[in-house]
N, C-alpha and C. Protein backbone atom coordinates (compact mmCIF):
# COMPACT_ATOMS: atom_id res chain seq x y z
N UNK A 1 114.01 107.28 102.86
CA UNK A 1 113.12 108.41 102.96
C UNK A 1 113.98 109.68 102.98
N UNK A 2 113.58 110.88 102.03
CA UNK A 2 114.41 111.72 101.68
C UNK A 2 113.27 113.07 102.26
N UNK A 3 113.73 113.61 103.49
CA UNK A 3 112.31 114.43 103.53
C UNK A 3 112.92 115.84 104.62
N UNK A 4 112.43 116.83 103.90
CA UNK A 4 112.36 117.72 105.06
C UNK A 4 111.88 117.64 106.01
N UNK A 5 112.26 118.46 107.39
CA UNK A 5 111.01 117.81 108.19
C UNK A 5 111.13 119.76 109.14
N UNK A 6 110.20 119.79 109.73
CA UNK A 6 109.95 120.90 110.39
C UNK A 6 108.97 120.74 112.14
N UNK A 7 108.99 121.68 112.83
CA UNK A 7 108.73 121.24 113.87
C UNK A 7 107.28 121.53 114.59
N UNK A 8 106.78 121.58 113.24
CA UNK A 8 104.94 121.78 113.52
C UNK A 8 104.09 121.30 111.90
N UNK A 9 102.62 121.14 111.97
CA UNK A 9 102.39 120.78 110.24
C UNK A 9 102.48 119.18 109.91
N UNK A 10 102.27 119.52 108.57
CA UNK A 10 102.63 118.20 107.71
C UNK A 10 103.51 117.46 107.79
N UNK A 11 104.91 118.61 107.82
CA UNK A 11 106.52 117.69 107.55
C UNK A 11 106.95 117.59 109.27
N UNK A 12 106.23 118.00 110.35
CA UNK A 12 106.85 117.63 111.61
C UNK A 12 107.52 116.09 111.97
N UNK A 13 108.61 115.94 112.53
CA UNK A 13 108.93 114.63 112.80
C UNK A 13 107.95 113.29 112.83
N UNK A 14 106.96 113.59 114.11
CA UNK A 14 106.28 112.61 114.58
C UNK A 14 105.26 112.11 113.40
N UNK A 15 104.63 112.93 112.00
CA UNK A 15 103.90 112.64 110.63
C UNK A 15 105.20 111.56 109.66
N UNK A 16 106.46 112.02 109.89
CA UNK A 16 107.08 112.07 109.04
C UNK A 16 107.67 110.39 109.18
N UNK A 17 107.81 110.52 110.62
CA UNK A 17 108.12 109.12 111.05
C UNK A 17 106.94 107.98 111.20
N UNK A 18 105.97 108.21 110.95
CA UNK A 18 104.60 107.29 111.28
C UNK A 18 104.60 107.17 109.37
N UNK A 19 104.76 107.75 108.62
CA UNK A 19 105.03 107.02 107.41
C UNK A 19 106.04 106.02 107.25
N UNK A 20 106.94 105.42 107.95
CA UNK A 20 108.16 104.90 108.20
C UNK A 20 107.58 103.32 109.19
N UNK A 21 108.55 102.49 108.59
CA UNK A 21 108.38 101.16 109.55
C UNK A 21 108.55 101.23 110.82
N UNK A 22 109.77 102.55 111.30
CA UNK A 22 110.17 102.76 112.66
C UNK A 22 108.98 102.08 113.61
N UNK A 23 109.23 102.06 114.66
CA UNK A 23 108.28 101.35 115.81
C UNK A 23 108.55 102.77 116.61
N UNK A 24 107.79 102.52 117.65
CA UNK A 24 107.58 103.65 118.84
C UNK A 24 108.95 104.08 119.36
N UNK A 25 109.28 102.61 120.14
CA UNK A 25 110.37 102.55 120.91
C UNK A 25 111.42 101.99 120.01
N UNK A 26 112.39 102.95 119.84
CA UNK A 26 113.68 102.54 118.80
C UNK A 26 115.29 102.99 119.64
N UNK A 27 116.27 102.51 119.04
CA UNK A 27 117.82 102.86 119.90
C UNK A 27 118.40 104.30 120.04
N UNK A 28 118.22 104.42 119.11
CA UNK A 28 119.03 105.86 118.14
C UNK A 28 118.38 106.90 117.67
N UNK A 29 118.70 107.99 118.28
CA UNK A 29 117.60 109.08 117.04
C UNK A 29 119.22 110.15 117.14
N UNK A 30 119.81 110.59 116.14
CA UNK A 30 120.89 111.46 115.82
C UNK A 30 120.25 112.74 115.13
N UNK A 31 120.26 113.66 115.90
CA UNK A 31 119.53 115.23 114.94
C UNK A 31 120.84 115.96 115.15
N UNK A 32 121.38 116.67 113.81
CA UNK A 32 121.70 117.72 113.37
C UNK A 32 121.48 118.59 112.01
N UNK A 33 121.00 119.23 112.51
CA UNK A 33 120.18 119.87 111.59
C UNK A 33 120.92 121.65 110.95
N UNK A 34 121.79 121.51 112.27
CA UNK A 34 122.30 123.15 111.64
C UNK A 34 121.37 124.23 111.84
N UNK A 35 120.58 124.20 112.88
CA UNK A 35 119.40 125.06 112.91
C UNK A 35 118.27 124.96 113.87
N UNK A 36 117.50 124.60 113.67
CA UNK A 36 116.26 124.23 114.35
C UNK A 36 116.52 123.15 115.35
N UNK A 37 117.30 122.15 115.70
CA UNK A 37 117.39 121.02 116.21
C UNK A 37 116.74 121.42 117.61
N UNK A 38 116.75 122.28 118.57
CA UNK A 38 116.01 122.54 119.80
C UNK A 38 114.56 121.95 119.13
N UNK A 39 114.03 122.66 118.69
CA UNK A 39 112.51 122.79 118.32
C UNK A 39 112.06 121.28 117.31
N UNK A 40 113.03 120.67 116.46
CA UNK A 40 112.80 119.72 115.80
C UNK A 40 112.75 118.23 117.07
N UNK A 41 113.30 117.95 118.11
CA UNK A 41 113.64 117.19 118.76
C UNK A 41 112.45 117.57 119.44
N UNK A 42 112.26 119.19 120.42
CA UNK A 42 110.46 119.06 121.03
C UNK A 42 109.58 118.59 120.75
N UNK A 43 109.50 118.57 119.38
CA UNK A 43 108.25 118.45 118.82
C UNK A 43 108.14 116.70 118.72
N UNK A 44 109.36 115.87 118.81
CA UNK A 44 109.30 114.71 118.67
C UNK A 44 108.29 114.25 120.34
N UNK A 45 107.24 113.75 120.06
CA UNK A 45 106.22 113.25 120.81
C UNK A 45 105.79 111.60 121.08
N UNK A 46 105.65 111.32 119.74
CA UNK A 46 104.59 110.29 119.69
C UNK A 46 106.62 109.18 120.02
N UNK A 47 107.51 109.15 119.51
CA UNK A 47 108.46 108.35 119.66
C UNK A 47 109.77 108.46 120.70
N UNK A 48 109.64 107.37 120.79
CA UNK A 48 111.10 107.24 122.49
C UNK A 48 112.35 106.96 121.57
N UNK A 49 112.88 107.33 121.52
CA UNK A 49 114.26 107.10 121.31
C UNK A 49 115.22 106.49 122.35
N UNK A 50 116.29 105.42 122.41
CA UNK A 50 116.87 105.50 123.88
C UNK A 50 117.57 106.49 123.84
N UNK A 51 118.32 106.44 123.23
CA UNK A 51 119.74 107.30 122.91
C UNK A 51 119.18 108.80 122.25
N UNK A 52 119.49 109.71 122.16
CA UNK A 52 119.66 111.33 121.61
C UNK A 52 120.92 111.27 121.86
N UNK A 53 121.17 112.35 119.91
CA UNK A 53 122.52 112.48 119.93
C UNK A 53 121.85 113.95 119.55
N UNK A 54 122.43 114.94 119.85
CA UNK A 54 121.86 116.33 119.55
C UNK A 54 123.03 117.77 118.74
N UNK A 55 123.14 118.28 117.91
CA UNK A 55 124.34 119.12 117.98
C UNK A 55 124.33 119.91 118.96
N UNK A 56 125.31 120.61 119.64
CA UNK A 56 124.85 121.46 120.31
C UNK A 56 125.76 123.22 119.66
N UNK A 57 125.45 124.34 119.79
CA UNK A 57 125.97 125.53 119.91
C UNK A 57 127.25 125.90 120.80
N UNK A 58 128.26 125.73 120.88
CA UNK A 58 129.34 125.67 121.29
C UNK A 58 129.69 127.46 122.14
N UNK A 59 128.70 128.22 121.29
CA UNK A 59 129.22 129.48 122.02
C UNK A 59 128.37 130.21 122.34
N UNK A 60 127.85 129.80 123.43
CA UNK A 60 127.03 129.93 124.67
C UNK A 60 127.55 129.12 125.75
N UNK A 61 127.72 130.15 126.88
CA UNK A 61 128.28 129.89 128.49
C UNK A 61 127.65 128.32 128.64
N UNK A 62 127.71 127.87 129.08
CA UNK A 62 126.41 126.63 129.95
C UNK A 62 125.72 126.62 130.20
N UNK A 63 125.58 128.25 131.17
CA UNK A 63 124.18 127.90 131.82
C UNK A 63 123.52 128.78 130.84
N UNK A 64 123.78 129.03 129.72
CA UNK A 64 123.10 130.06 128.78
C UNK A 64 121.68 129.12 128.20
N UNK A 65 120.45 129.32 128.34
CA UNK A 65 119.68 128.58 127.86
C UNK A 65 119.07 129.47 126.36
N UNK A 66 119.83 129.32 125.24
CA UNK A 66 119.34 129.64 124.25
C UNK A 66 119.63 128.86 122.90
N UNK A 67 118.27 129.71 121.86
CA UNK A 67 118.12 128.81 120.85
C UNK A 67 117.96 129.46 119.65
N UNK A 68 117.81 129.16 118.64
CA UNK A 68 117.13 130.30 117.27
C UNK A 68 115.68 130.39 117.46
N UNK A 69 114.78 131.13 117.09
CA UNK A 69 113.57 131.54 117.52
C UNK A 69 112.84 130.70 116.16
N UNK A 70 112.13 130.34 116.71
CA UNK A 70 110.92 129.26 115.78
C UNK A 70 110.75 130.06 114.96
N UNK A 71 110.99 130.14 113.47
CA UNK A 71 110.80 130.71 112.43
C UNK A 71 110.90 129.91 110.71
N UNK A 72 109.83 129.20 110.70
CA UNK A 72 110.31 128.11 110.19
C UNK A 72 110.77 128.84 108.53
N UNK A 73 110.11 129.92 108.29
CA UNK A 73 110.49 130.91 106.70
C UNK A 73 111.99 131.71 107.03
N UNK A 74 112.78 131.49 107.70
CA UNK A 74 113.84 132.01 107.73
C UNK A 74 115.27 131.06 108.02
N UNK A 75 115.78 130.76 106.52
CA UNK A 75 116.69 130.14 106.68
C UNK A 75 118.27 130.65 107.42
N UNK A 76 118.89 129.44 108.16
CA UNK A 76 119.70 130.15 109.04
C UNK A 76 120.98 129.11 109.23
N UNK A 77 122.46 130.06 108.74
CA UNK A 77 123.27 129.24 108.69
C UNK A 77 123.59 129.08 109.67
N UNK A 78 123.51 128.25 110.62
CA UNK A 78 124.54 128.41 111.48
C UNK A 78 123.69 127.23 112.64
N UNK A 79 124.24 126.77 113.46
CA UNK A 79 123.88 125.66 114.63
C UNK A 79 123.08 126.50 116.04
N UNK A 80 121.83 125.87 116.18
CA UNK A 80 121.43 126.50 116.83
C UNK A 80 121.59 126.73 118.54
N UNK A 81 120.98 125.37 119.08
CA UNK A 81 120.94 125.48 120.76
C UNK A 81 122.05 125.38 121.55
N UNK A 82 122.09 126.12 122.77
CA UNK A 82 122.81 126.18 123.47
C UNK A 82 122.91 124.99 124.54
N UNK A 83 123.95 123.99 125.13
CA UNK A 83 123.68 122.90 125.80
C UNK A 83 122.97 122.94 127.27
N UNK A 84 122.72 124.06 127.71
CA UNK A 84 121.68 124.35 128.76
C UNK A 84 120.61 124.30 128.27
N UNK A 85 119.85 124.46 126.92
CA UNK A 85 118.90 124.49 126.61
C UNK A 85 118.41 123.51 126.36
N UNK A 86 119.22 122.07 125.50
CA UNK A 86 118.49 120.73 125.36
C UNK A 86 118.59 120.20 126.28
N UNK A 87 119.58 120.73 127.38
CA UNK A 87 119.85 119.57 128.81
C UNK A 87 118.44 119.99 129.44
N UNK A 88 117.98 121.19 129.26
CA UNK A 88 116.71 121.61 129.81
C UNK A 88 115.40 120.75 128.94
N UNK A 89 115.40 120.53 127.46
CA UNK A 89 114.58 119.87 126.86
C UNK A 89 114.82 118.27 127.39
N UNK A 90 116.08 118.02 127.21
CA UNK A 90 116.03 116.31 127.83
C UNK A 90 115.29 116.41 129.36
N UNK A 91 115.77 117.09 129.53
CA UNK A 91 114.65 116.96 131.52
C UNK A 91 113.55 116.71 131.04
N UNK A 92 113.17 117.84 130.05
CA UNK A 92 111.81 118.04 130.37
C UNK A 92 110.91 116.09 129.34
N UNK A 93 111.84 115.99 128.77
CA UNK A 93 111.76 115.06 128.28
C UNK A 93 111.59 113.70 128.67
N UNK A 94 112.55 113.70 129.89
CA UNK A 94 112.68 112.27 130.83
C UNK A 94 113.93 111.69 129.91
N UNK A 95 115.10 112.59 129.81
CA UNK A 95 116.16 112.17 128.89
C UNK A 95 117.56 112.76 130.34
N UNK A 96 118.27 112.18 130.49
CA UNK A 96 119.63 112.51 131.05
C UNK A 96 120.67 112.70 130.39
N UNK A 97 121.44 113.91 130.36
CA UNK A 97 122.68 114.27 129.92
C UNK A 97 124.11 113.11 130.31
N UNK A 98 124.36 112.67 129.56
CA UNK A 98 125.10 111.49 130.10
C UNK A 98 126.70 111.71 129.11
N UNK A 99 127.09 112.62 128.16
CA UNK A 99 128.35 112.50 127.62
C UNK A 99 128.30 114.03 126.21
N UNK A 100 129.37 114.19 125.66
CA UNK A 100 129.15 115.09 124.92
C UNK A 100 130.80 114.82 124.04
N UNK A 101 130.57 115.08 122.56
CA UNK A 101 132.00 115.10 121.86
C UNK A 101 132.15 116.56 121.93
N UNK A 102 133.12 117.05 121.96
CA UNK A 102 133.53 118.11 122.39
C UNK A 102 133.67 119.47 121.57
N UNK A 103 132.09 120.47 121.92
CA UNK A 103 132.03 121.66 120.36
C UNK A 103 130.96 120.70 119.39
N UNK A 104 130.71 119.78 119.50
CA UNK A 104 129.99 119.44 118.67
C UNK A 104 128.39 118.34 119.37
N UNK A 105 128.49 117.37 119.91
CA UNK A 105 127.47 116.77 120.22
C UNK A 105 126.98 116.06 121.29
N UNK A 106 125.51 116.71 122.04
CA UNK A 106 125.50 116.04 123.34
C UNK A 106 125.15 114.70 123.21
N UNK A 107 125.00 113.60 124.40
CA UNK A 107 124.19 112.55 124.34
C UNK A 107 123.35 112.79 125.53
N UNK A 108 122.43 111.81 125.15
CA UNK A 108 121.48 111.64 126.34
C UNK A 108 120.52 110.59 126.13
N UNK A 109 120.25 109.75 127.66
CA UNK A 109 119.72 108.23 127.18
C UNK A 109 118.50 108.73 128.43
N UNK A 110 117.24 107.87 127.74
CA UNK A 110 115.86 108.12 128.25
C UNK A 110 116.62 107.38 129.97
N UNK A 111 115.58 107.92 130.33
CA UNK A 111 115.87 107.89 132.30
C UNK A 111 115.97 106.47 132.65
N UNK A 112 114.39 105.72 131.98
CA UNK A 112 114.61 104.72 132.56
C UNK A 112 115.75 103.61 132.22
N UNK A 113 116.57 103.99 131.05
CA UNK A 113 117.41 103.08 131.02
C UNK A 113 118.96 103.44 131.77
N UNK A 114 119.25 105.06 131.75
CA UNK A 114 120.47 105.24 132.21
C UNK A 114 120.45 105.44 133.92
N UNK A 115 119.49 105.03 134.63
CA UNK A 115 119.58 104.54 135.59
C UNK A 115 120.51 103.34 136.40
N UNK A 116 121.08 104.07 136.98
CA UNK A 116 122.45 102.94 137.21
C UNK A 116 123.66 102.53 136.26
N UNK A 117 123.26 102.73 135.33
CA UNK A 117 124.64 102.72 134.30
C UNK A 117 125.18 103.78 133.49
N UNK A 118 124.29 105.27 134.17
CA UNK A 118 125.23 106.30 133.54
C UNK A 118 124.66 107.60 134.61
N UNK A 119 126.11 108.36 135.00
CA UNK A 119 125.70 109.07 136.22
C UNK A 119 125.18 110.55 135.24
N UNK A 120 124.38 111.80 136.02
CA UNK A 120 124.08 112.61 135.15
C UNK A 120 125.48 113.20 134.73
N UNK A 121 125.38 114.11 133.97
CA UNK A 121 126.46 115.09 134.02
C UNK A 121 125.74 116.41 133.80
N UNK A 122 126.62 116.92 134.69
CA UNK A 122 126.18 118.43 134.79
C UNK A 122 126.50 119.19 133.47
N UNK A 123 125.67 120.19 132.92
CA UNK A 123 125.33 120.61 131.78
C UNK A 123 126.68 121.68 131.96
N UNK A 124 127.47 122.32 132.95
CA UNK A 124 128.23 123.32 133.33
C UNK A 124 129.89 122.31 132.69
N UNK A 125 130.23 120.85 133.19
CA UNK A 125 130.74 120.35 132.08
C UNK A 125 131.15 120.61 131.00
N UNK A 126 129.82 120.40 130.02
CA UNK A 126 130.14 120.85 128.70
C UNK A 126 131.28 121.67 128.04
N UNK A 127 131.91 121.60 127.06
CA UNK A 127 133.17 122.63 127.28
C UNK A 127 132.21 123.76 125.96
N UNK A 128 132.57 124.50 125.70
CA UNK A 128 131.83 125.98 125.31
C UNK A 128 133.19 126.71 124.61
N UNK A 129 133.26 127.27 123.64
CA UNK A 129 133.93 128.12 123.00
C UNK A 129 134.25 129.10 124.03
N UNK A 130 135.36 129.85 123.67
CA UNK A 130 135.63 131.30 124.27
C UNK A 130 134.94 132.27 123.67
N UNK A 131 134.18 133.54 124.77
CA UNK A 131 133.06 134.16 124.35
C UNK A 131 134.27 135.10 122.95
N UNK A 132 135.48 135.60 122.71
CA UNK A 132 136.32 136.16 122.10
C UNK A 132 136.00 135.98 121.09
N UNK A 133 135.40 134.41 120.70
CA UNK A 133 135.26 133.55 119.35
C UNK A 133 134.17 134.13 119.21
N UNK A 134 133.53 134.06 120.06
CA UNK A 134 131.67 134.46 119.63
C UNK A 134 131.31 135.72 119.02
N UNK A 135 132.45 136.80 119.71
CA UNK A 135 132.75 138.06 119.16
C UNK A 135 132.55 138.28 117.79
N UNK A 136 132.70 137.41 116.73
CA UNK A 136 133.10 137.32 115.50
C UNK A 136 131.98 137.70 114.56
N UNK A 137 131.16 137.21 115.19
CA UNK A 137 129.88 136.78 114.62
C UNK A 137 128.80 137.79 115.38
N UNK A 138 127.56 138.49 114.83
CA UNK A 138 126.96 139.69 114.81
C UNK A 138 125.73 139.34 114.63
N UNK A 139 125.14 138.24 115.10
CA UNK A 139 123.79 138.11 115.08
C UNK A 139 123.69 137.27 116.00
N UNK A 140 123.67 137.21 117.39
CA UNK A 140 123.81 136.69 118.63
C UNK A 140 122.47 137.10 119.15
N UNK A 141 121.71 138.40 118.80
CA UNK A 141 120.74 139.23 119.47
C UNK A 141 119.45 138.21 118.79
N UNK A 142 119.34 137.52 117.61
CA UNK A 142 118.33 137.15 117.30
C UNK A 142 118.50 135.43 117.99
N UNK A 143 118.69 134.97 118.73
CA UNK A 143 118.57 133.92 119.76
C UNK A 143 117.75 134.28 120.32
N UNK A 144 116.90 133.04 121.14
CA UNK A 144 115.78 133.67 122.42
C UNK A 144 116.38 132.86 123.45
N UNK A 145 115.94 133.27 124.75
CA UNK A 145 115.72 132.13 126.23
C UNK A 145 114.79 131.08 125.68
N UNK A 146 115.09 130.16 126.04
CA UNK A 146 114.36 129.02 126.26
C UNK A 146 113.98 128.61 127.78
């Protein structure tokens, strides 16, 4: 299956995947998207994943909870959420922050399984670019709070 997908509509995940053999409850769901991934992963509803692998935005503090602003007509180079912000979506999710490759991708396994076999980790962890780096780049203002 070769498909765009967006995080409301026709092409939203949860349409996109109910055309698909997938089952409800599956191991793995890996989103990087370069963009939208906050908002593409919310919108995932109807399916459990155990595992989330998520990209995350590297230059934003920790406790920075931000994202690109839902705009689905405006294409945007660049990686969107900040790791305070999906550690805030996995909560809200019933997902625990449990590991991260470093600048590039969080994990996080649904609650009821990383219970006892994986302690949380604090989202402050995460390692984060130097804000110097962030300097570089001139469109920081069009992010929102999440």
């Amino acid at each position: 299956m070769c498909r765009r997908v967006s995080a409301e509509g026709k092409d939203c995940l949860d349409v996109v995947l109910k055309e698909s053999p997938l089952p409800r409850y599956f191991d793995l769901f890996s989103l990087d998207i370069d963009s939208y991934d906050y908002w593409i992963w919310r919108s995932l509803q109807d399916y459990r994943p155990t595992i989330v692998v998520v990209e995350y935005n590297p230059f934003f503090a920790p406790t920075e909870a931000k994202t690109l602003p839902l705009n689905l007509a405006t294409e945007w180079p660049y990686f969107g959420a900040s790791p305070a912000a999906l550690e805030s979506l996995g909560r809200a999710k019933d997902y625990r922050l449990v590991g991260y490759t470093s600048g590039l991708n969080l994990f996080f396994v649904l609650e009821q399984f990383a219970r006892g076999l994986f302690e949380r980790l604090p989202v402050r962890c995460v390692p984060t670019e130097p804000h110097d780096v962030r300097q570089q780049w001139t469109q920081w203002d069009r992010f929102v709070d999440v």
